[in-house]
Protein backbone atom coordinates (compact mmCIF):
# COMPACT_ATOMS: atom_id res chain seq x y z
CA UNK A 1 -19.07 6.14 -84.18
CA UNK A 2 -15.42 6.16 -84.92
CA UNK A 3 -15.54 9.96 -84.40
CA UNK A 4 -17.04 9.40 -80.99
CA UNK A 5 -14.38 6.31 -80.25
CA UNK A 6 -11.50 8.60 -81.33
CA UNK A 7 -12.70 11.80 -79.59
CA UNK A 8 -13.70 9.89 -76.63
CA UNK A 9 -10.65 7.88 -76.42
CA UNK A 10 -8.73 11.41 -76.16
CA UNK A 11 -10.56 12.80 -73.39
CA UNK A 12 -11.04 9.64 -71.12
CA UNK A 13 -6.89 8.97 -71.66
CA UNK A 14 -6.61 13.00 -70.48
CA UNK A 15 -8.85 12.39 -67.78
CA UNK A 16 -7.39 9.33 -66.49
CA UNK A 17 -3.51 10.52 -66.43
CA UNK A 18 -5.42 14.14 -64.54
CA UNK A 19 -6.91 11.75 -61.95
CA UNK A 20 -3.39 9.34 -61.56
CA UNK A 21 -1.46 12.68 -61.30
CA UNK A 22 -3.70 14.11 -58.51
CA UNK A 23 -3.89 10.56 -57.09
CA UNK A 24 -0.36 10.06 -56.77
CA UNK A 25 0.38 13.96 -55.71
CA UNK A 26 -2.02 12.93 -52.54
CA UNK A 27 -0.31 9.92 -52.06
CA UNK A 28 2.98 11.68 -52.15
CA UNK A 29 2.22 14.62 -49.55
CA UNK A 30 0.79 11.73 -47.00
CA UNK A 31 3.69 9.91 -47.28
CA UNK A 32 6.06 13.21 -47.11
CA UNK A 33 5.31 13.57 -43.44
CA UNK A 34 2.20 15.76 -43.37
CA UNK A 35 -0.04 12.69 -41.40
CA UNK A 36 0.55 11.70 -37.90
CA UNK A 37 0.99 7.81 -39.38
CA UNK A 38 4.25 8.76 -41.04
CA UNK A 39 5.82 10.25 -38.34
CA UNK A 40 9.42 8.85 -36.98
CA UNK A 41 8.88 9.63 -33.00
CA UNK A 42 6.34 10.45 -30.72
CA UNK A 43 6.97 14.15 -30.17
CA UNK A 44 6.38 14.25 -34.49
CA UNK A 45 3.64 12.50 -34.40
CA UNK A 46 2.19 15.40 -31.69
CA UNK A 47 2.95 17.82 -34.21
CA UNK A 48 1.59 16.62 -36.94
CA UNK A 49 -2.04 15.90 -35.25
CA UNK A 50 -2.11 19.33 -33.79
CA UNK A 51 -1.36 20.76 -36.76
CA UNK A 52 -3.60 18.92 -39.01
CA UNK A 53 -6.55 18.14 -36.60
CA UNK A 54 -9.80 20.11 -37.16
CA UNK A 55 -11.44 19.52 -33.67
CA UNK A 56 -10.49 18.89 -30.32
CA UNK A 57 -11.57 15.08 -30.70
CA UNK A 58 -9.72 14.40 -33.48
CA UNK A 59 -6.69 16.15 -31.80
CA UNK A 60 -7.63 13.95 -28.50
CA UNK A 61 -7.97 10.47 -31.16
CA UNK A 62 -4.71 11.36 -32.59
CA UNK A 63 -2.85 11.61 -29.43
CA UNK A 64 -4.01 8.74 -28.01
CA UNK A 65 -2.62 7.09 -31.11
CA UNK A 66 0.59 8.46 -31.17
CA UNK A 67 0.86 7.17 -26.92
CA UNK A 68 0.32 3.52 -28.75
CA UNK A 69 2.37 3.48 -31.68
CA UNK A 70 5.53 5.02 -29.66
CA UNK A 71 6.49 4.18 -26.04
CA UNK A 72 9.69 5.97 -26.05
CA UNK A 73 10.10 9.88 -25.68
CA UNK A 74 13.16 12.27 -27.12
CA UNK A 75 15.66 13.35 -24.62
CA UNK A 76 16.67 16.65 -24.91
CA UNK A 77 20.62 15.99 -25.54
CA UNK A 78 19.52 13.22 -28.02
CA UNK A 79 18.22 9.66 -28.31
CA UNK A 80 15.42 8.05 -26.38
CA UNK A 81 14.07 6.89 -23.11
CA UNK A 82 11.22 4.86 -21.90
CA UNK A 83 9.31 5.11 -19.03
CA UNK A 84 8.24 2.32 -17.14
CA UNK A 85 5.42 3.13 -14.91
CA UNK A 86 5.66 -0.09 -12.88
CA UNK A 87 9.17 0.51 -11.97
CA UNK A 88 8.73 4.33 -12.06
CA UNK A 89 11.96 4.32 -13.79
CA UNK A 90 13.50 5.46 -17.42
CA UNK A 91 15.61 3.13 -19.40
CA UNK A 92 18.12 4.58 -22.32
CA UNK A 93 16.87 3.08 -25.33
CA UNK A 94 17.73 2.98 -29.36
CA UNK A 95 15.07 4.41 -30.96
CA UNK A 96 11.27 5.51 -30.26
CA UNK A 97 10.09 1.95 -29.53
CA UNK A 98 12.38 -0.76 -27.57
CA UNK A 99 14.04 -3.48 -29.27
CA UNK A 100 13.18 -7.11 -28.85
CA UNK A 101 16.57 -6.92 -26.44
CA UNK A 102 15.89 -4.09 -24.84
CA UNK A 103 12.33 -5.39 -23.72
CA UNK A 104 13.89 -8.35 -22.16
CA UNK A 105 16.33 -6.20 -20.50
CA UNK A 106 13.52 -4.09 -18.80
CA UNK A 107 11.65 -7.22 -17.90
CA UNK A 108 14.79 -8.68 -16.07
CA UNK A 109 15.09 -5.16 -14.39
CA UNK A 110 11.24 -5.15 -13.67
CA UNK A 111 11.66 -8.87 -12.16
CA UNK A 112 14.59 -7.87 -10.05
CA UNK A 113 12.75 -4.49 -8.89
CA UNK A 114 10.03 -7.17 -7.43
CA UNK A 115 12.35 -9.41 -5.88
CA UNK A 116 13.62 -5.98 -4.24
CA UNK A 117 10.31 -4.71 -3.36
CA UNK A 118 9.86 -8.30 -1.70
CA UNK A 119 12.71 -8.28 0.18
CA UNK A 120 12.30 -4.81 1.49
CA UNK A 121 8.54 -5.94 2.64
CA UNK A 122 9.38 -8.86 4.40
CA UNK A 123 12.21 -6.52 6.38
CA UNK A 124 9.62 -4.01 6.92
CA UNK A 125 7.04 -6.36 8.28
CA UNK A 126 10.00 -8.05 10.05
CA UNK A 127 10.88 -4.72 12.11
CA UNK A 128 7.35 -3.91 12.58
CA UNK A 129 6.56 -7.24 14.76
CA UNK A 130 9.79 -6.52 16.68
CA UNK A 131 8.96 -3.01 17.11
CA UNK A 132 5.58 -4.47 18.80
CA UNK A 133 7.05 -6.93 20.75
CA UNK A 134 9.40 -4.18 22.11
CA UNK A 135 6.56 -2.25 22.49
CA UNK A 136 4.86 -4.56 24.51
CA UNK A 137 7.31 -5.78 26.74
CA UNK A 138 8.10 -1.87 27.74
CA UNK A 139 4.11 -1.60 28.30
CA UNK A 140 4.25 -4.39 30.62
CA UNK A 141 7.51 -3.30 32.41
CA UNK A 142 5.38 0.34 32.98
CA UNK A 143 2.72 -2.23 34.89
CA UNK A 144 2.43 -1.07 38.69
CA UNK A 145 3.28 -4.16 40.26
CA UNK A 146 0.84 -3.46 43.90
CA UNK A 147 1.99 -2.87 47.17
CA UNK A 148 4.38 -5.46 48.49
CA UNK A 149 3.54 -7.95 50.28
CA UNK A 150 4.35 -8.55 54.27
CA UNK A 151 4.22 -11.30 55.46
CA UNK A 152 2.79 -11.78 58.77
CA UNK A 153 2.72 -13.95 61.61
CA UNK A 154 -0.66 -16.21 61.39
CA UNK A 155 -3.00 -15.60 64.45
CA UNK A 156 -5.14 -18.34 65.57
CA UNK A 157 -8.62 -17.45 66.34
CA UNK A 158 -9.37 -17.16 69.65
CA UNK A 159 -11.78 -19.21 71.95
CA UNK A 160 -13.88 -17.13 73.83
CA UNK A 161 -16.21 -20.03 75.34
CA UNK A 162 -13.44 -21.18 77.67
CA UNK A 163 -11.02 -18.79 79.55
CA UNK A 164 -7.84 -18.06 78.57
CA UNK A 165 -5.12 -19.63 81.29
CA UNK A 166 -3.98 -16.88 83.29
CA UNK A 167 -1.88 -15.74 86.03
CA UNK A 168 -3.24 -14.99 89.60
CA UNK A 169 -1.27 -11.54 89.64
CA UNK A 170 -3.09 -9.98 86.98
CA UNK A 171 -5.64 -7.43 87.15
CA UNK A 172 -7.15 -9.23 83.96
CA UNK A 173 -7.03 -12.62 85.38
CA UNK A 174 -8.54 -11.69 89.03
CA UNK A 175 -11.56 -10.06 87.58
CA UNK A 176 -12.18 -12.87 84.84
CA UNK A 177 -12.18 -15.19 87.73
CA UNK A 178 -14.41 -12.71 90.05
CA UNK A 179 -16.74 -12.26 87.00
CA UNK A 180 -16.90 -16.03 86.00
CA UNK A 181 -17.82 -17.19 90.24
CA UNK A 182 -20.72 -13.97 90.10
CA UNK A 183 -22.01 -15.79 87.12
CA UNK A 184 -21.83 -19.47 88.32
CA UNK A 185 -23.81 -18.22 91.75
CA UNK A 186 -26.79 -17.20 89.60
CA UNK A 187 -26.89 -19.35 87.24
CA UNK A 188 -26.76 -22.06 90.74
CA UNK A 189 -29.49 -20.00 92.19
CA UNK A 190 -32.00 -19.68 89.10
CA UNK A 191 -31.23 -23.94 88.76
CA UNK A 192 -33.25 -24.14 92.20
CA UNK A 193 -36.15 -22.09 91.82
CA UNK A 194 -38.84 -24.24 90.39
């Protein structure tokens, strides 16, 4: 048995400084920047997961992880920038992800583009009533107004049961009269008949 403890011993102490070594050697290339998780910036993290990534879906997984662990971009003449899609605006900022100060400075730009925004729609609704009430005040100026009106003398209606007063040197009046005796004769002589 002691032959077995101290051969043993030997190999299982060989083995177990074999299996550190390649432990820490795997430890040591993830951490040298070979994994998307120790990148610095975005556009490294990209490059790492395309270059390590097997299959599309892992590409597509690590992507979409390196869009939540870095909000800020690289600008080509150096430093960063962040893009805020509510705003639709970029803000100069530090380093890949915005500082506790530079957060609160967006958000005060964000609350002032809203009180803007506000502003600008209560003008545009503003000039868009106006522009209707112009619009219908020139409608109803276009309005035909009718013919005009005359104003004319007010006729009475005239009485045709009695005769009109007339002159005795008229034509009109001399045969009204002639016509009005003709009728009173037979009227007189039908009166008598019975």
């Amino acid at each position: 048995m002691y032959r077995l403890l101290d051969g043993g011993i030997e190999r299982w102490l060989v083995a177990f400084v074999v299996l550190a070594s390649l432990a820490l050697a795997s430890w040591w290339l993830d951490s040298a920047g070979t994994s998307p998780q120790s990148a610095r910036d975005f556009e490294e993290c990209i490059e790492q997961a395309q270059a390590n990534a097997p299959a599309d879906d892992e590409r597509g997984r690590s992507t979409t992880a390196c869009n939540a662990r870095f909000a800020g971009r690289r600008k080509p003449g150096g430093g960063y920038t962040y893009y805020d899609f509510m705003q639709n605006r970029n803000f100069d900022i530090a380093g890949p992800n915005p500082t506790a100060e530079e957060r609160k400075q967006i958000d005060r730009e964000y609350m002032s583009f809203l009180d803007a925004q506000r502003r600008e729609d209560m003008s545009a609704e503003l000039a868009r009533r106006q522009n209707e009430q112009l619009q219908a005040n020139i409608e109803s100026a276009r309005q035909p107004v009718g013919p005009p009106m005359m104003l004319l003398p007010r006729k009475r209606p005239i009485d045709r049961s009695k005769p009109a007063p007339c002159e005795d040197a008229s034509l009109s009046c001399s045969w009204a009269k002639f016509s009005a005796v003709v009728k009173n004769a037979f009227a007189s002589s039908s009166r008598k008949k019975p």
